[in-house]
Protein backbone atom coordinates (compact mmCIF):
# COMPACT_ATOMS: atom_id res chain seq x y z
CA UNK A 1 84.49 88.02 94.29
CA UNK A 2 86.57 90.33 97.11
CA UNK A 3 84.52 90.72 100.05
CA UNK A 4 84.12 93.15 102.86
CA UNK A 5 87.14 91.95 104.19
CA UNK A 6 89.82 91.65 101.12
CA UNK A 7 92.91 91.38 103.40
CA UNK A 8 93.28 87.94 103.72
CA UNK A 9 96.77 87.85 102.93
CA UNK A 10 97.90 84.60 104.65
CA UNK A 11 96.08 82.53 101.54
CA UNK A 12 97.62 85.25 98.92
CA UNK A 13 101.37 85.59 100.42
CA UNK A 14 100.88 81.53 99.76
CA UNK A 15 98.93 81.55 96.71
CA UNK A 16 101.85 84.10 95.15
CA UNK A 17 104.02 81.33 95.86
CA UNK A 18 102.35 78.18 94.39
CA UNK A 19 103.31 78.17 91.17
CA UNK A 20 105.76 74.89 90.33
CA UNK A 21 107.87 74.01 87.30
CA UNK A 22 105.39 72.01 84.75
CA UNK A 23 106.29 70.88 81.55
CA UNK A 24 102.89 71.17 79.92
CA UNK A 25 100.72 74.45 80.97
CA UNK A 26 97.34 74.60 81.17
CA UNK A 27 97.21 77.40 78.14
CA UNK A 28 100.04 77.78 75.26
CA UNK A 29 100.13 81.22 76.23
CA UNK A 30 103.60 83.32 76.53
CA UNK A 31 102.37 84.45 79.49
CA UNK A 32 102.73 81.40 80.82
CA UNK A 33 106.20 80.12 82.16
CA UNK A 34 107.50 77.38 84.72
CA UNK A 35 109.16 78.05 88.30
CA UNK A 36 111.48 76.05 90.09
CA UNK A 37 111.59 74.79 93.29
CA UNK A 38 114.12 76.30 95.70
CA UNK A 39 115.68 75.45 99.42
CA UNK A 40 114.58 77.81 102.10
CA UNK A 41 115.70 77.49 105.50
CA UNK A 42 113.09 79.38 108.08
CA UNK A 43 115.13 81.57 111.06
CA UNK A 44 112.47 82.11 113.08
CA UNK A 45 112.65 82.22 116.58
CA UNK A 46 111.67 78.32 118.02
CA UNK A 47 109.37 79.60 120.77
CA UNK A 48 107.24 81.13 118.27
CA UNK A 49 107.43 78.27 115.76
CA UNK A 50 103.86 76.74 116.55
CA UNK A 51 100.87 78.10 118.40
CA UNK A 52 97.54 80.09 116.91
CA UNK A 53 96.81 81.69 120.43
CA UNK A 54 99.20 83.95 122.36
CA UNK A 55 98.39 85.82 125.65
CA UNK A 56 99.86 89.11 125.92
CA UNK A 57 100.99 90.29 128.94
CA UNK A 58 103.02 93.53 130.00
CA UNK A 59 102.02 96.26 132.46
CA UNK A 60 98.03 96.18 132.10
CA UNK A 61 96.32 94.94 134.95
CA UNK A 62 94.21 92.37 132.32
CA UNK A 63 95.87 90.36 129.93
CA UNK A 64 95.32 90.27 125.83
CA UNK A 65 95.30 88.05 123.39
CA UNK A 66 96.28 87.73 119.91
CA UNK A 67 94.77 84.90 117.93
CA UNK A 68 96.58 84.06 113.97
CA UNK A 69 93.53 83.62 111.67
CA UNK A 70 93.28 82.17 107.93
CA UNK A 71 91.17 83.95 105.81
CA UNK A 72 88.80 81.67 104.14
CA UNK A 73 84.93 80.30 104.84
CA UNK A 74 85.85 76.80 105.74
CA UNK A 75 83.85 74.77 107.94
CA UNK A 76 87.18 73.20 109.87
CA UNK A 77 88.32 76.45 110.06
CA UNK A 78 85.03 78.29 111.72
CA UNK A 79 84.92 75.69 114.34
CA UNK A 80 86.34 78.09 116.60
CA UNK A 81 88.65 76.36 119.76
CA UNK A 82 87.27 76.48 123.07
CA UNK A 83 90.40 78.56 124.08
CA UNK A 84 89.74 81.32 121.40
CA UNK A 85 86.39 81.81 122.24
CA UNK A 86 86.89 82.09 126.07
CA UNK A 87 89.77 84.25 125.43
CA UNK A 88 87.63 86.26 123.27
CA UNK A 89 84.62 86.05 125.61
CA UNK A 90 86.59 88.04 128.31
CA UNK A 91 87.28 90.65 126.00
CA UNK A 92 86.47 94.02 126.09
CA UNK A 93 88.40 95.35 122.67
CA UNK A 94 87.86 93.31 119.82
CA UNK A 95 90.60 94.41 116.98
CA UNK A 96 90.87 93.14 114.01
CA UNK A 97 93.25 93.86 110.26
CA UNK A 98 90.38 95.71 108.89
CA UNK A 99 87.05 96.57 110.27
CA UNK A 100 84.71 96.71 107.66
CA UNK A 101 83.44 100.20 106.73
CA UNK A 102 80.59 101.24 104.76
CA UNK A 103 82.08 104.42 103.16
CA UNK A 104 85.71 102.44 102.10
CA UNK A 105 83.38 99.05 100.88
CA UNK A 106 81.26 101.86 98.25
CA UNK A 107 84.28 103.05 96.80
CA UNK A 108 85.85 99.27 96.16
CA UNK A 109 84.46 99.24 92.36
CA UNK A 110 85.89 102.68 91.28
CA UNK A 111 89.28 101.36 93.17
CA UNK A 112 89.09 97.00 91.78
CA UNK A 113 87.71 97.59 87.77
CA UNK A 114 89.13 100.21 84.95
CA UNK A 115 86.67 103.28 84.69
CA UNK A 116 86.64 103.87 80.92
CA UNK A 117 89.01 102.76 78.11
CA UNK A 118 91.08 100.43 78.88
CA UNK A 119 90.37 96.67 79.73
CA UNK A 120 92.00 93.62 80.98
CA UNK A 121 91.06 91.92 77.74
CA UNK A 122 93.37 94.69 75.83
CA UNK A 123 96.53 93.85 78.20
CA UNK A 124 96.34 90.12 78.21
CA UNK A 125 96.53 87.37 75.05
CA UNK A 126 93.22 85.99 74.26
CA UNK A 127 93.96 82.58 75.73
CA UNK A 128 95.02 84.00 78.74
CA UNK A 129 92.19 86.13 79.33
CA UNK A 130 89.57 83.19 78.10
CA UNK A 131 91.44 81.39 80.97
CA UNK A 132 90.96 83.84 83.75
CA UNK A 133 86.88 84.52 83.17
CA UNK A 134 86.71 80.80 83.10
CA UNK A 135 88.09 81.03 86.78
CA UNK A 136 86.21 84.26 87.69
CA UNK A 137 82.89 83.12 86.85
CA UNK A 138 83.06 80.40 89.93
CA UNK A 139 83.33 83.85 91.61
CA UNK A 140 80.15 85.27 90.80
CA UNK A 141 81.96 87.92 87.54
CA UNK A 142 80.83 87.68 84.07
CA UNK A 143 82.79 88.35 81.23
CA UNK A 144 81.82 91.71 80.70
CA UNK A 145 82.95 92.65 84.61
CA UNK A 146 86.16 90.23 84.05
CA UNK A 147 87.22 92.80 80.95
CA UNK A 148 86.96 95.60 83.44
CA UNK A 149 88.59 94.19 86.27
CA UNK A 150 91.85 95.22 87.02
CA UNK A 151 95.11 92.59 86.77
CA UNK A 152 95.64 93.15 90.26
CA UNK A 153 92.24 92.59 91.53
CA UNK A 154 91.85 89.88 89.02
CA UNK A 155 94.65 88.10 90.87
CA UNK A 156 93.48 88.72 93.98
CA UNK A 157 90.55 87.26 93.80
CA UNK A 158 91.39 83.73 92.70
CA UNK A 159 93.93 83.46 95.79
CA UNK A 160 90.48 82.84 97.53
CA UNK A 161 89.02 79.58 97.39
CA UNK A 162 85.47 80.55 95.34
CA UNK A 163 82.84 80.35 97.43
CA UNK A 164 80.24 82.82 99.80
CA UNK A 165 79.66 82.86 103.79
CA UNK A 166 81.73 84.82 106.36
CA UNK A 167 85.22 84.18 106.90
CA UNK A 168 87.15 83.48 110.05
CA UNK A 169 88.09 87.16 110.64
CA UNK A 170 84.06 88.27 110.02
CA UNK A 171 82.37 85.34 112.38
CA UNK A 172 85.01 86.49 115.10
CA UNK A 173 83.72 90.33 114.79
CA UNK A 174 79.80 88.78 114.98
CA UNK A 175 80.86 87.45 117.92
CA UNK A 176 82.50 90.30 119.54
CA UNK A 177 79.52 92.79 118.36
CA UNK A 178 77.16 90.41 119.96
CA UNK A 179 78.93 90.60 123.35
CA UNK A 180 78.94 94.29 122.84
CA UNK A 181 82.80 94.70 122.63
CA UNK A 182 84.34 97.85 121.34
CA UNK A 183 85.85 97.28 117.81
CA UNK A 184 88.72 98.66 115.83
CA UNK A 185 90.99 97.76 112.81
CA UNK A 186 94.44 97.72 112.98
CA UNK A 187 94.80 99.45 109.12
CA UNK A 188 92.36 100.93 106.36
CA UNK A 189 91.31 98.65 103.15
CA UNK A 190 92.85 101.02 101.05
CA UNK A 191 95.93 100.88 102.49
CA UNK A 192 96.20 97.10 101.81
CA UNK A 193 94.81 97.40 98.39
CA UNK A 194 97.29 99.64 97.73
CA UNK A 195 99.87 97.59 97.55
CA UNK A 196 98.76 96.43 94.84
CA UNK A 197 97.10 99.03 93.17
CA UNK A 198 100.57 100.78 93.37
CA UNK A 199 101.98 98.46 91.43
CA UNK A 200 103.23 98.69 88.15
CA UNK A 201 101.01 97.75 85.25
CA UNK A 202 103.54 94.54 84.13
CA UNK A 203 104.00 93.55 87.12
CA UNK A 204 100.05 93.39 87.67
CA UNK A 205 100.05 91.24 84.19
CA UNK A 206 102.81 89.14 85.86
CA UNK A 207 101.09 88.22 89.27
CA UNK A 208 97.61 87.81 87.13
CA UNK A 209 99.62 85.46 84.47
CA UNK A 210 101.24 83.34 87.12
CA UNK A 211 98.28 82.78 89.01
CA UNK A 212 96.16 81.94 86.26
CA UNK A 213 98.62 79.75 84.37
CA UNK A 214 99.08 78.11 87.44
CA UNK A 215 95.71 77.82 89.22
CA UNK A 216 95.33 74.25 89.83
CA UNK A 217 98.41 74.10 91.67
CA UNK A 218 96.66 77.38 93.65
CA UNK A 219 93.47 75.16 94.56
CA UNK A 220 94.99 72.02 95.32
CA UNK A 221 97.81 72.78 98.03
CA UNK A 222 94.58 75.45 99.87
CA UNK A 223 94.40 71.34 101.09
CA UNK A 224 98.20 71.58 102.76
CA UNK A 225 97.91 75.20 103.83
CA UNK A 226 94.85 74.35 105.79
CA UNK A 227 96.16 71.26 107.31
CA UNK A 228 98.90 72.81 108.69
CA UNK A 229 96.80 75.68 109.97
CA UNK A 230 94.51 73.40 111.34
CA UNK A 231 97.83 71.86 113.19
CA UNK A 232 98.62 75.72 114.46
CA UNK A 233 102.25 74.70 112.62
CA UNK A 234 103.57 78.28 111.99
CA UNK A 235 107.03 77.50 111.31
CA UNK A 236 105.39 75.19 108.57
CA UNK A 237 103.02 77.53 106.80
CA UNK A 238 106.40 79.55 106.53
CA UNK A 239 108.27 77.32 104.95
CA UNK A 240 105.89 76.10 102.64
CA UNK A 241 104.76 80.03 101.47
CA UNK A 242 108.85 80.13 101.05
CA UNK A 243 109.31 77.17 99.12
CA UNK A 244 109.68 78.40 95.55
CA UNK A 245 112.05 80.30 93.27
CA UNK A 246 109.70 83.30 92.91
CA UNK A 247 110.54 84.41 96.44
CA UNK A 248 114.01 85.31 94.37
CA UNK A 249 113.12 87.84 91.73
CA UNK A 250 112.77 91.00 92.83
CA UNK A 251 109.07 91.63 91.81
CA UNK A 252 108.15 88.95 94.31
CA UNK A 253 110.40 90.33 97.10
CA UNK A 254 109.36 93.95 97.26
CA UNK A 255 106.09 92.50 96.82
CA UNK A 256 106.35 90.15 100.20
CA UNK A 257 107.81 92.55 101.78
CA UNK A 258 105.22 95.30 101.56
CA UNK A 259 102.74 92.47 102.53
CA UNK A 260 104.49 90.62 105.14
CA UNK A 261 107.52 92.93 107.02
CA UNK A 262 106.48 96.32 106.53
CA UNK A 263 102.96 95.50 107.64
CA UNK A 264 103.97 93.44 110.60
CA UNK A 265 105.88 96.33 111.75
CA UNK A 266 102.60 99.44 111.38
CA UNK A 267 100.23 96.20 112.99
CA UNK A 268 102.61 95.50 115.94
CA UNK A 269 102.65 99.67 116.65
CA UNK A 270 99.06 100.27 116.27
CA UNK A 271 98.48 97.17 118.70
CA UNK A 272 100.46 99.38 121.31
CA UNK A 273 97.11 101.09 122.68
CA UNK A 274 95.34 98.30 122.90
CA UNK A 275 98.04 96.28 125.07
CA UNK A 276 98.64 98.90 127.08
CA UNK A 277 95.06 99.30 127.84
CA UNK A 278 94.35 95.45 128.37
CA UNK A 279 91.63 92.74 127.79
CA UNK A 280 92.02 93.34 124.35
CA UNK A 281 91.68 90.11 121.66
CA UNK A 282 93.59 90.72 118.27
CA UNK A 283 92.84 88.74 115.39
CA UNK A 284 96.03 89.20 112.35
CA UNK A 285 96.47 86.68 109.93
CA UNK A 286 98.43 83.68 110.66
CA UNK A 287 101.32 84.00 108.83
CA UNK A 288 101.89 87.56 110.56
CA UNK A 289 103.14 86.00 113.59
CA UNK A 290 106.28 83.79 112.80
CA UNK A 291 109.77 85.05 111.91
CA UNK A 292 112.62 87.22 113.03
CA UNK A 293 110.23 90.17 111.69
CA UNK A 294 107.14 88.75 113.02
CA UNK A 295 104.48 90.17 115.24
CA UNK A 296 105.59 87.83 118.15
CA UNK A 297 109.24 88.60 117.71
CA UNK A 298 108.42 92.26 117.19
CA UNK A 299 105.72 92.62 120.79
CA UNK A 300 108.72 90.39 122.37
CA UNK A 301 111.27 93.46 121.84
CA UNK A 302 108.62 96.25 122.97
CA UNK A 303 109.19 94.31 126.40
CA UNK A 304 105.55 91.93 126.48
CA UNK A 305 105.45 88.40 127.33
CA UNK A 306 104.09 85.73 124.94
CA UNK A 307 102.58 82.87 126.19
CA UNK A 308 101.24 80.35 123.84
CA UNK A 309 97.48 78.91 124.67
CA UNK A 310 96.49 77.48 122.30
């Protein structure tokens, strides 16, 4: 099910984006359609091409340090580095995408499932919504919830591996509380859920159908994103998240953009205070850094120095 923390947007930029050309689908379903492989040639910047831990340095007399995190409860993945946790441990400001908030996390259901009438079993072929509350229920949502969910938070969802326990992002904040750091978020859940709650009811059905048709491919490569996580290969996670046709169709684009380039750019603004101030550590999702319109390139032209650590 979505957590406190739903923005864990490096798995679902990537899980958007695994869906491969297959002869045979899972359901015979119209819904259901094959992509194609396509080249994509990453233009990122070199210097920024691998490293998981930057230190931040410009006119504060204390460094910061801004650390790319993967969303996910993974045991690898929560064996936090020696280098992040000192550089966390000298601290003071602990920010993070979003800080969980009690008020925002009571409104989630009136925001993720349909209020009254209308239900995802309505919009969706009978295969295809069998399908999804097959998937849905390894996330803790019966039937009954999975008709009231909304395609967009249906979708959501299963770009998560299923599972319970904090994520990276949530055992980093534990940490900071416990060494009484200050803590802020860098944006508000609902503006990240609005992304997709702005979007257009087909294109909900679209994202939900892809996913769905398509979700074995989703689980199995988690395996590849991880290991090159786990490898700090940023230039790689790019290129594989970029590796399909669907980055080509408009839906997809606007889509990646509003998740990817517009947010790197309010992120890397709203950092500005905390830089400034110094002995800050930032926590963004991994694939937030790389790229011509990535964090790092974007902190690099507000005059700061980047200095990979780790």
């Amino acid at each position: 099910m979505i957590r406190s923390s739903p923005d864990r947007f490096t798995l679902i930029y990537a899980g958007m984006l695994w869906l491969v050309s297959m002869q045979a689908f899972a359901l015979e379903a119209p819904e259901c359609r094959g992509l194609e492989l396509a080249a994509y040639s990453y233009s990122g910047p070199a210097i920024y091409d691998r490293g998981l831990l930057w230190r931040i340095e410009g006119n504060a007399a204390t460094p910061s340090h801004l650390f790319g995190t993967i969303h996910v409860a993974d045991r690898e993945i929560l064996a936090i580095p020696t280098p992040v946790s000192e550089a966390l441990a000298a601290s003071k400001v602990f920010v993070m995408e979003t800080l969980p908030d009690l008020e925002q996390l009571a409104a989630l259901p009136e925001l993720l499932f349909f209020q009254q009438g209308e239900s995802l079993r309505k919009l969706i072929s009978r295969p295809l919504f069998d399908r999804t509350a097959e998937i849905l229920e390894a996330y803790f949502l019966s039937p009954e919830n999975v008709s009231r969910i909304k395609p967009w938070a249906a979708f959501l969802t299963m770009n998560y591996p299923a599972g319970s326990g904090a994520v990276l992002d949530e055992m980093l904040l534990n940490r900071a509380l416990e060494q009484g750091a200050a803590t802020h978020g860098l944006e508000s859940m609902r503006e990240q859920l609005d992304i997709f709650e702005d979007l257009p009811q087909d294109q909900q059905l679209r994202l939900l159908a892809d996913t769905v048709c398509h979700y074995e491919v989703v689980t199995d490569d988690f395996a590849v994103m991880k290991r090159l996580y786990l490898s700090r290969d940023l230039k790689g996670l790019y290129e594989y998240s970029n590796r399909y046709a669907a980055t080509d169709e408009p839906m997809y684009k606007e889509l990646l953009t509003n998740l990817l380039t517009r947010r790197n750019q309010v992120m890397a603004e709203r950092m500005l205070p905390y830089l400034e101030q110094g002995a800050a550590f930032i926590a963004v999702g991994a694939m937030h850094l790389p790229g011509d319109e990535g964090i790092l390139s974007l902190l690099r032209e507000r005059g700061f120095k980047l200095v990979p650590l780790y």
